[in-house]
C-alpha atoms as a PDB file:
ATOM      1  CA  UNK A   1       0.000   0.000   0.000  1.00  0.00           C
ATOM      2  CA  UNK A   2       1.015   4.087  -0.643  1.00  0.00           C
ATOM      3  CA  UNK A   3       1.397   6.317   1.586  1.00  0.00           C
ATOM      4  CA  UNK A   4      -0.212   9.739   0.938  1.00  0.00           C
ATOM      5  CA  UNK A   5      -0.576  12.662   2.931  1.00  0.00           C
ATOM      6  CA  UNK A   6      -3.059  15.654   2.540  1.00  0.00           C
ATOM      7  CA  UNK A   7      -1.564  18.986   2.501  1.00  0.00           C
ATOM      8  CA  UNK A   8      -3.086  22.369   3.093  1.00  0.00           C
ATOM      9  CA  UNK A   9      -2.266  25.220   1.887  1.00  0.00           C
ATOM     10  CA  UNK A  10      -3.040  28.610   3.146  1.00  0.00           C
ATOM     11  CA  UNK A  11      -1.159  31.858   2.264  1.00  0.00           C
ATOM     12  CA  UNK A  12       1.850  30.380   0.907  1.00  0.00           C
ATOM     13  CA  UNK A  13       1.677  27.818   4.385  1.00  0.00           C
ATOM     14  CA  UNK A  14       1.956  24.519   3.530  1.00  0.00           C
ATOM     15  CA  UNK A  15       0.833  21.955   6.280  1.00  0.00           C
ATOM     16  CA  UNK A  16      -0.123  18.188   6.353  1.00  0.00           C
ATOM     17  CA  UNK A  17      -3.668  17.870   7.852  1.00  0.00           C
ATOM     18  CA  UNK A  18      -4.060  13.800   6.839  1.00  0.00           C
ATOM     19  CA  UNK A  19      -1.588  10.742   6.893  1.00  0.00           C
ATOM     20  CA  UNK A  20      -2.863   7.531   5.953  1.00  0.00           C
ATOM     21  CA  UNK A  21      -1.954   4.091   3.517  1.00  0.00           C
ATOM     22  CA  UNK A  22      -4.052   3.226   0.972  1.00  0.00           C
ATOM     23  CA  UNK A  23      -5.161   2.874  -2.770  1.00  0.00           C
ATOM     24  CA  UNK A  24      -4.829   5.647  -5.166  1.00  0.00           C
ATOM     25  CA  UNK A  25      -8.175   5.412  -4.963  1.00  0.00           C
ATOM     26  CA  UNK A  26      -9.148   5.320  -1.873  1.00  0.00           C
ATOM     27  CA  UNK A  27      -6.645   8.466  -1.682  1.00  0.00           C
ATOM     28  CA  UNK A  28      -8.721  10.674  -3.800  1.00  0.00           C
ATOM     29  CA  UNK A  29     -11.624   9.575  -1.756  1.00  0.00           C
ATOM     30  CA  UNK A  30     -10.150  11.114   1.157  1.00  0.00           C
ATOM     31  CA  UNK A  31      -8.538  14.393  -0.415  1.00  0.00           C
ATOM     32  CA  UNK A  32     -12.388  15.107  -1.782  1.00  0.00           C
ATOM     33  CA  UNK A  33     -13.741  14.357   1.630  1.00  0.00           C
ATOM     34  CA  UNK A  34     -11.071  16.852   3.455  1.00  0.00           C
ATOM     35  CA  UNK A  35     -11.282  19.170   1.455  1.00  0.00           C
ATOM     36  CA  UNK A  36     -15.299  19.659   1.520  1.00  0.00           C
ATOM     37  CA  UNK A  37     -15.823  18.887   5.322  1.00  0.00           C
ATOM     38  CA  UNK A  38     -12.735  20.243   6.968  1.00  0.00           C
ATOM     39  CA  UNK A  39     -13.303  23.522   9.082  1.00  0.00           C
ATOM     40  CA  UNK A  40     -11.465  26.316   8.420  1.00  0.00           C
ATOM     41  CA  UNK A  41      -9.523  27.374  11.540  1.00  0.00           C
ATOM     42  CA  UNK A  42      -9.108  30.989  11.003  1.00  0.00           C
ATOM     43  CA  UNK A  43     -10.830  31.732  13.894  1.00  0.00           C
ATOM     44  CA  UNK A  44     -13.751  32.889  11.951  1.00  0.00           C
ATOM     45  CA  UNK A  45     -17.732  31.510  11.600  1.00  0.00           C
ATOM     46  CA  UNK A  46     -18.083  29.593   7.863  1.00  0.00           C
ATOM     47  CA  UNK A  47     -20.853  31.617   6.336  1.00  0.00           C
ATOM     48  CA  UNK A  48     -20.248  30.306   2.778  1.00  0.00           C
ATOM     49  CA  UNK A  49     -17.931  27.524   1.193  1.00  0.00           C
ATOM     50  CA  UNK A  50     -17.324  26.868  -2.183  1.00  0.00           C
ATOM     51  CA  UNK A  51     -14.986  23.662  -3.439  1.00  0.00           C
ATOM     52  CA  UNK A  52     -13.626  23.704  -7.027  1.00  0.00           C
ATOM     53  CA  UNK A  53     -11.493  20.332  -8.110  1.00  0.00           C
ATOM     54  CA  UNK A  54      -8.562  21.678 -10.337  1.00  0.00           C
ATOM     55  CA  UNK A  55      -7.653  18.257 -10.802  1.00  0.00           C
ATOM     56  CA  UNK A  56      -7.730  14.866  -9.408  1.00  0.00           C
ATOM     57  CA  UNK A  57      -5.104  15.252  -7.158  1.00  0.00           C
ATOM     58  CA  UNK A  58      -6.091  18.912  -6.482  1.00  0.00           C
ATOM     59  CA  UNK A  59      -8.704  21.288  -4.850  1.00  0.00           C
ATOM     60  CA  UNK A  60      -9.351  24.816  -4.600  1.00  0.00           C
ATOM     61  CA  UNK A  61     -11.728  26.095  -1.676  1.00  0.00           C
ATOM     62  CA  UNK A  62     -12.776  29.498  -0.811  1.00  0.00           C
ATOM     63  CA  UNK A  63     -14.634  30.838   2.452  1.00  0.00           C
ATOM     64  CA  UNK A  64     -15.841  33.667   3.090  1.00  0.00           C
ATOM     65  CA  UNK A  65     -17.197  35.253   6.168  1.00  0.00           C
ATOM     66  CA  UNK A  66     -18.324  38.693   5.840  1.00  0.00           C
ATOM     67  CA  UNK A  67     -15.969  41.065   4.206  1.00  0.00           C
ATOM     68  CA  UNK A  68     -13.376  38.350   4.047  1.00  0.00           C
ATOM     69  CA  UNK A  69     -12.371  35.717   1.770  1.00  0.00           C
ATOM     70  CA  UNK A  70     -10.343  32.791   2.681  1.00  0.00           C
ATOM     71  CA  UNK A  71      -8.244  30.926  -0.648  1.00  0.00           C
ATOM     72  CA  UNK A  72      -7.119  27.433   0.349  1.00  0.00           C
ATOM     73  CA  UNK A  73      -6.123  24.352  -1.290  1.00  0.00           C
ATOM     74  CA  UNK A  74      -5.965  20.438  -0.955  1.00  0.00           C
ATOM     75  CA  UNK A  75      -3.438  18.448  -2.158  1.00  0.00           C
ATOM     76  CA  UNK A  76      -2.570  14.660  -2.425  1.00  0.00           C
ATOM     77  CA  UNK A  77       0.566  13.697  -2.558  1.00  0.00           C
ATOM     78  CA  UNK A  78       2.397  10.423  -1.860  1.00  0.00           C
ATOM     79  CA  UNK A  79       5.256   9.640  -0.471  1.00  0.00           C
ATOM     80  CA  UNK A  80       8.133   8.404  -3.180  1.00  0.00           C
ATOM     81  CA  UNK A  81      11.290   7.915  -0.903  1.00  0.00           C
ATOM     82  CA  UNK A  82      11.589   7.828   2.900  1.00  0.00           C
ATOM     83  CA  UNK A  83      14.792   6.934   5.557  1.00  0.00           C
ATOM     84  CA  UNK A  84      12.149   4.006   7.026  1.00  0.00           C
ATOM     85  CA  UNK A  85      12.750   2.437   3.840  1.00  0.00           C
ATOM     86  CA  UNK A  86      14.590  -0.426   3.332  1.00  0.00           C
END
């Protein structure tokens, strides 16, 4: 089995907010899951969410809460090389 992780990136931040084995499928399963039901952390109250897939391995999410407008995106990636490997 891979082993993906799902990175989020806000404002040039990148940060992994899912590690997990599985099928390239099952993979994109869970990067289209995160990306529509994961809260936004900003400290703000979610008044309206849009998601936008940019590709399959890709997705672009705004949220905006009054005046402000959040720009985030998802991204699977898996992991190619690692010092655990033998």
């Amino acid at each position: 089995m891979a082993h993906w992780v799902v990175v989020e990136e806000l404002e040039d931040r990148f940060r992994p907010v899912a590690r997990f084995e599985g099928t390239r499928e099952e993979a994109r399963r869970r990067l289209y899951e995160t990306a529509c039901t994961r809260r936004f952390t900003g400290g703000v109250l979610k008044q309206r969410g849009e998601v936008y897939r940019v590709d399959d391995d890709t997705y672009f999410v705004e949220v905006k809460s009054g005046l402000v407008t959040y720009r985030l995106r998802y991204y699977l990636a898996e992991r190619v090389w690692s010092t655990d490997d033998p």
